[in-house]
Every structure is written in C-alpha cells, then in structure tokens.
Protein backbone atom coordinates (compact mmCIF):
# COMPACT_ATOMS: atom_id res chain seq x y z
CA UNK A 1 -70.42 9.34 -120.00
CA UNK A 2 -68.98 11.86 -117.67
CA UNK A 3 -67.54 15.02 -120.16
CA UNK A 4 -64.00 14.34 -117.05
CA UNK A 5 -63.99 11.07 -116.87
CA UNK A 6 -60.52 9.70 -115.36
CA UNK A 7 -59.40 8.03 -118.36
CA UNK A 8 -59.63 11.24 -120.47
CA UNK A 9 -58.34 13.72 -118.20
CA UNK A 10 -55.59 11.24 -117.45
CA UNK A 11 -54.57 11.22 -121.52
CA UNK A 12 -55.35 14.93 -121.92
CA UNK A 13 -53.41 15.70 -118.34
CA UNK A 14 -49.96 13.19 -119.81
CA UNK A 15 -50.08 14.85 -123.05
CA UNK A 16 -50.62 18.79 -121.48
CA UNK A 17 -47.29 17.99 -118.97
CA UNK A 18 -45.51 16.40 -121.83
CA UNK A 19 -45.71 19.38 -123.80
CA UNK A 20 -45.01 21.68 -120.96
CA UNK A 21 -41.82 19.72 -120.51
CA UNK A 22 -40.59 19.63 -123.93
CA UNK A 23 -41.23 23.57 -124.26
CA UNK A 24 -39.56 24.18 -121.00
CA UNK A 25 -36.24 22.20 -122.02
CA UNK A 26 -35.91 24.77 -124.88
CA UNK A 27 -35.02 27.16 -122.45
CA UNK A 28 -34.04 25.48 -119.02
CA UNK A 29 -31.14 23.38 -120.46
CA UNK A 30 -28.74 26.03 -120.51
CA UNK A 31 -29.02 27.22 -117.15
CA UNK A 32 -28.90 24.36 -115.17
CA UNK A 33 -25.42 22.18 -114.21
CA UNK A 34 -26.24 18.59 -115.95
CA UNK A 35 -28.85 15.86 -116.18
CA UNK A 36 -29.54 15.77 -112.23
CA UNK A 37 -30.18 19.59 -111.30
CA UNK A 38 -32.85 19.52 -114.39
CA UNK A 39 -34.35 16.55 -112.94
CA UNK A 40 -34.37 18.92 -109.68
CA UNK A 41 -35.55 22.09 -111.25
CA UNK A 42 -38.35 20.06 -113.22
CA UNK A 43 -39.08 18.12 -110.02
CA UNK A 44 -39.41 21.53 -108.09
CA UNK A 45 -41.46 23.21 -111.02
CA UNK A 46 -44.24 20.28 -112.00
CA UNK A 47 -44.85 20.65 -107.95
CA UNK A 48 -44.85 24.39 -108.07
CA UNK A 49 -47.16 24.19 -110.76
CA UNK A 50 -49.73 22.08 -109.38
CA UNK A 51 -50.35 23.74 -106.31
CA UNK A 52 -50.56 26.99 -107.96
CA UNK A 53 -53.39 25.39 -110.40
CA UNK A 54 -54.92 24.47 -107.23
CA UNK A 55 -54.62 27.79 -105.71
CA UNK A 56 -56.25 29.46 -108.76
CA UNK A 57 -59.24 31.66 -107.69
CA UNK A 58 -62.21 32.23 -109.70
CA UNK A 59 -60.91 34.98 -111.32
CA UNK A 60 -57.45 33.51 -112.49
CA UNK A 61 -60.01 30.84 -113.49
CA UNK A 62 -61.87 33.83 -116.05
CA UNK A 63 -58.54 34.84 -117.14
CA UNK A 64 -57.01 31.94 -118.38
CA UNK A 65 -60.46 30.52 -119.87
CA UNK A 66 -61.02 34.16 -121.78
CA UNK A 67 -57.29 34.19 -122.70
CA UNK A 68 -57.63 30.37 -124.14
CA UNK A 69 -60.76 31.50 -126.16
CA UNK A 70 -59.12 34.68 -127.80
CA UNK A 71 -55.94 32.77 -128.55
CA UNK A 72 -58.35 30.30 -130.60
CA UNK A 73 -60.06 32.89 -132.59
CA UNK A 74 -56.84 34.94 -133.21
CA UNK A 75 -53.69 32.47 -133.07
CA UNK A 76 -51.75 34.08 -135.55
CA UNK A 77 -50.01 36.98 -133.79
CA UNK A 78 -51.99 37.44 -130.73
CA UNK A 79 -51.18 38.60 -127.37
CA UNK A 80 -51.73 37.71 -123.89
CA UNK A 81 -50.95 39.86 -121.57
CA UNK A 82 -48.85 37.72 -119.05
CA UNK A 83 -48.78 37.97 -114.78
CA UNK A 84 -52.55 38.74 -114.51
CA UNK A 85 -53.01 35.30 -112.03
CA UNK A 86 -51.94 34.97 -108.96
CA UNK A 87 -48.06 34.75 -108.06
CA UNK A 88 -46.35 31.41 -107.20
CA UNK A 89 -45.01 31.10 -104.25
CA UNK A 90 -40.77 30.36 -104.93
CA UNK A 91 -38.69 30.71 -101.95
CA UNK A 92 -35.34 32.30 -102.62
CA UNK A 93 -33.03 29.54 -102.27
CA UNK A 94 -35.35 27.58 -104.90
CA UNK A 95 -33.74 25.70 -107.62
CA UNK A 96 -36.57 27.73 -109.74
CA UNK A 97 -34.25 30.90 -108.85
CA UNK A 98 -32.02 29.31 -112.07
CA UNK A 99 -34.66 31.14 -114.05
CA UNK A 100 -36.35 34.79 -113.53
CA UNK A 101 -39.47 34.72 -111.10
CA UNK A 102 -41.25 36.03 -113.94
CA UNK A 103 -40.72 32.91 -116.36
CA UNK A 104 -42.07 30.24 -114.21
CA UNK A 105 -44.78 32.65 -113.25
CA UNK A 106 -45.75 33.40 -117.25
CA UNK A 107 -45.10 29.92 -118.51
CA UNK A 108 -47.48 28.30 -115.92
CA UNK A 109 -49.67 31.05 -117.40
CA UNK A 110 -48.88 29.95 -121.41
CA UNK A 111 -49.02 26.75 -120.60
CA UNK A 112 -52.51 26.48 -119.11
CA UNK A 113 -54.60 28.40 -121.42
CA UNK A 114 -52.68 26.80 -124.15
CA UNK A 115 -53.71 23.30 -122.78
CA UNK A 116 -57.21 24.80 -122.66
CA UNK A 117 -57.47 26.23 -126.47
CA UNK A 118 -56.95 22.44 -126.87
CA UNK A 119 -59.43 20.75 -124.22
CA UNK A 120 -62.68 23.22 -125.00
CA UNK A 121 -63.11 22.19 -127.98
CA UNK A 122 -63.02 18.22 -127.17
CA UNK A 123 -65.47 19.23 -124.15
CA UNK A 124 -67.70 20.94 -126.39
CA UNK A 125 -68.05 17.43 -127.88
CA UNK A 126 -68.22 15.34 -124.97
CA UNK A 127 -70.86 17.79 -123.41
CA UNK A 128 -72.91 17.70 -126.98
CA UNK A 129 -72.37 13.22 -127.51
CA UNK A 130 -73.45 12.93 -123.65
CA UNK A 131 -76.65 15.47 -123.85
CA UNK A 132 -77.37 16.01 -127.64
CA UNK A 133 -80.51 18.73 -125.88
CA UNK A 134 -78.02 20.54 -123.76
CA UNK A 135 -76.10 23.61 -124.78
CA UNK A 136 -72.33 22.54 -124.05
CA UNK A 137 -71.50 26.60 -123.74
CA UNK A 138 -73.65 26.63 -120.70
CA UNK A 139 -71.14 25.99 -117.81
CA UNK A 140 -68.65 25.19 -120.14
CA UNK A 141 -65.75 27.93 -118.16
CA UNK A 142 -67.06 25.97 -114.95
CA UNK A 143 -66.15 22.66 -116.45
CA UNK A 144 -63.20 24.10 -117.74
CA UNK A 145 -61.72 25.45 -114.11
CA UNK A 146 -62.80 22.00 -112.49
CA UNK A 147 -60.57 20.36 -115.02
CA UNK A 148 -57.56 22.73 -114.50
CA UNK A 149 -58.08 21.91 -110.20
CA UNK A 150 -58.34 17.87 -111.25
CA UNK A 151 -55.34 18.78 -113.45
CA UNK A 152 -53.15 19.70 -110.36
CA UNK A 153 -54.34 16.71 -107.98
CA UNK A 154 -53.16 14.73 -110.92
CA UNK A 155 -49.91 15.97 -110.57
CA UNK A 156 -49.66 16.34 -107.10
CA UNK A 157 -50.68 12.45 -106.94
CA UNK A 158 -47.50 11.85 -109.74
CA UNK A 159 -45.22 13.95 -107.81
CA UNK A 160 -45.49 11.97 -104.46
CA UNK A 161 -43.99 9.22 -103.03
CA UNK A 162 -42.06 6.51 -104.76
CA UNK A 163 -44.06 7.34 -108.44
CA UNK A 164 -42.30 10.68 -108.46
CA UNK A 165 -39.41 9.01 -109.71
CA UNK A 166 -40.66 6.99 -112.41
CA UNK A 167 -42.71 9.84 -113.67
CA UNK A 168 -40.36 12.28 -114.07
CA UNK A 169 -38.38 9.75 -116.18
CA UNK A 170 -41.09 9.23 -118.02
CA UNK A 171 -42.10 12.32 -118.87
CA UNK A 172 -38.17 13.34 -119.47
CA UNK A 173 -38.68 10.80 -122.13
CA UNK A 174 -41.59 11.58 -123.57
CA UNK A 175 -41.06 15.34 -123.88
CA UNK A 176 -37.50 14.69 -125.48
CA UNK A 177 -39.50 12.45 -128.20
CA UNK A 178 -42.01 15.67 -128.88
CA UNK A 179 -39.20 17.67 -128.77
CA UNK A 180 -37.00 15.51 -131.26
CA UNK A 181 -40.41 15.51 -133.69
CA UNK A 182 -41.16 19.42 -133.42
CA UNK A 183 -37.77 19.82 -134.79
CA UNK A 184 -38.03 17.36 -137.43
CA UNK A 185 -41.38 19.02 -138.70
CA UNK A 186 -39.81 22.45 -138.62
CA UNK A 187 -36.33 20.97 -140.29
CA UNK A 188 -38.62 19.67 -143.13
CA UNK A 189 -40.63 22.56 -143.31
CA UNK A 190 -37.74 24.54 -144.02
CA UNK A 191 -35.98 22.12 -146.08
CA UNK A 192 -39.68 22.23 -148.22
CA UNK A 193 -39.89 25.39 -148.44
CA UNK A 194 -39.00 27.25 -152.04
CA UNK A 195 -35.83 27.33 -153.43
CA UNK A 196 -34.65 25.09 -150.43
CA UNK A 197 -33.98 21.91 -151.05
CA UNK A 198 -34.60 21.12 -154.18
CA UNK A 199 -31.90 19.38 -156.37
CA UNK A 200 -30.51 21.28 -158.87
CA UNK A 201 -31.48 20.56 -162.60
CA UNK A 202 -28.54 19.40 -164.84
C-alpha cells in the first residue's frame, strides 16, 4: 500500500476543495454580481491556488506543516499568524481583486494547514498499517509537502480543458450541500442548547 495512493489523495483532495469552497461562499457571495462572476472568481481562485501550492518552497512547506500541528494540539482559540508563505501572484485586473489581496493570500494559507490537521493523522495510520516496524513521524512533514504538491497537480488537471466545467459544477454543488449541513448542525445546536427550544410546560 502506498501511504498517497491515487484513490486516497483523490477522496482526501475532493473533500479538502469542497470545504474550501463552501467556506469561501460565506464570504465571496456578497461581492460578486450573480451566479456567473462566482463561477469566474472561483474558476480564477481554485487555479490561483494550485499553482501557488506548487510554488511552495521548503520553508512555506515547514510553516504550514508546524502551523497544522499546533492548531491540533491547541484548536480551541489558537492563532496562526497569517502571510508567512509566499505571495500569490494576482494581476490587477483579476476577478480575485473583488476581494483584498490579503484574503486569498490568508485563506490559501487556512485552508491548507487546516486540510493538513486532518490528513496527518490518517498518514500516521497508513505509514504505521503499511510498515508496522517503521516510525510514521520519520519523514512524515516530507510526506506531508509531497501531498500538498500532488494536491495542486490535482487541481491543475480539474481545472483544464473541457473537465473544468463539469468540476466546478460539481464542486458548486457539493460545497452548497456542506454548506446547507454546517448550518443545520449549528441551527440545532442552538436550538439544543438550554432554555432554547424547549416547549413550555403547561
């Protein structure tokens, strides 16, 4: 078993842009004009974003592995400080100009060493099934930074030719679904919580 093999970096790469998406809506969907510039800015941004994860150097690679291991031992309440990797390159007449520099720059940031807090843990048991002996630690931020460069091939592949179309449809679907469900969960959580609603004894 190879700890990346293409069917699980394929699931772990869907569900990591899926997520992205669904944060990114949050926030996008009021500064853009209708259904067809978001498909543009989104478009623009998933392409942005994987050549900058290709572009990462070895020391963006440290950053975002160290920052993904301190969120996991801290998560409540901890900070990262953001802009530490290298800049993406956004010309100025951009569709990404809809948003400050900074926020693509720091989400592409969040985003990655949030997708890692989830992945090292699942590599730590794929390194430990495949090599019961081995220490999965060993290498592990090396593993880790392959998976991030695999991760923006991925897209790059997605984002060309006459797929691009059908998977940014796709994942416009998909991240309106998590989306729809985050809100449910924090609706009920609310609703749940004490003294909210509860019906009132007669």
């Amino acid at each position: 078993m190879k700890v990346l093999d293409r069917k699980f970096t394929n699931r772990v790469f869907e569900m990591a842009t899926v997520d992205m998406v669904a944060a990114l809506g949050e926030v996008v969907a009021s500064r853009v004009n209708g259904h067809r510039q978001y498909e543009e800015y989104l478009t623009e941004y998933l392409t942005t974003y994987a050549r900058w994860l290709k572009e990462l150097s070895a020391e963006d690679h440290k950053y975002l592995y160290d920052a993904a291991v301190a969120y996991m031992r801290d998560h409540s309440g901890f900070y990262v400080k953001a802009g530490l990797t290298r800049v993406p390159s956004v010309s100025e007449n951009s569709v990404l100009m809809l948003t400050p520099p900074p926020f693509v720059h720091q989400t592409f940031e969040e985003a990655t060493y949030t997708t890692l807090e989830s992945l090292l843990p699942v590599l730590v048991d794929r390194i430990e099934r495949r090599d019961p002996n081995a220490n999965p630690y060993e290498g592990l931020r090396a593993v880790a930074a392959d998976a991030l460069t695999a991760y923006g091939g991925w897209l790059e592949t997605h984002l060309e030719g006459d797929d691009r179309a059908h998977f940014i449809a796709w994942t416009l679907g998909k991240s309106a679904e998590v989306a729809f469900m985050k809100g449910t969960r924090a609706e009920a959580k609310t609703l749940l919580s004490p003294g909210r609603g509860a019906t009132p004894e007669k």
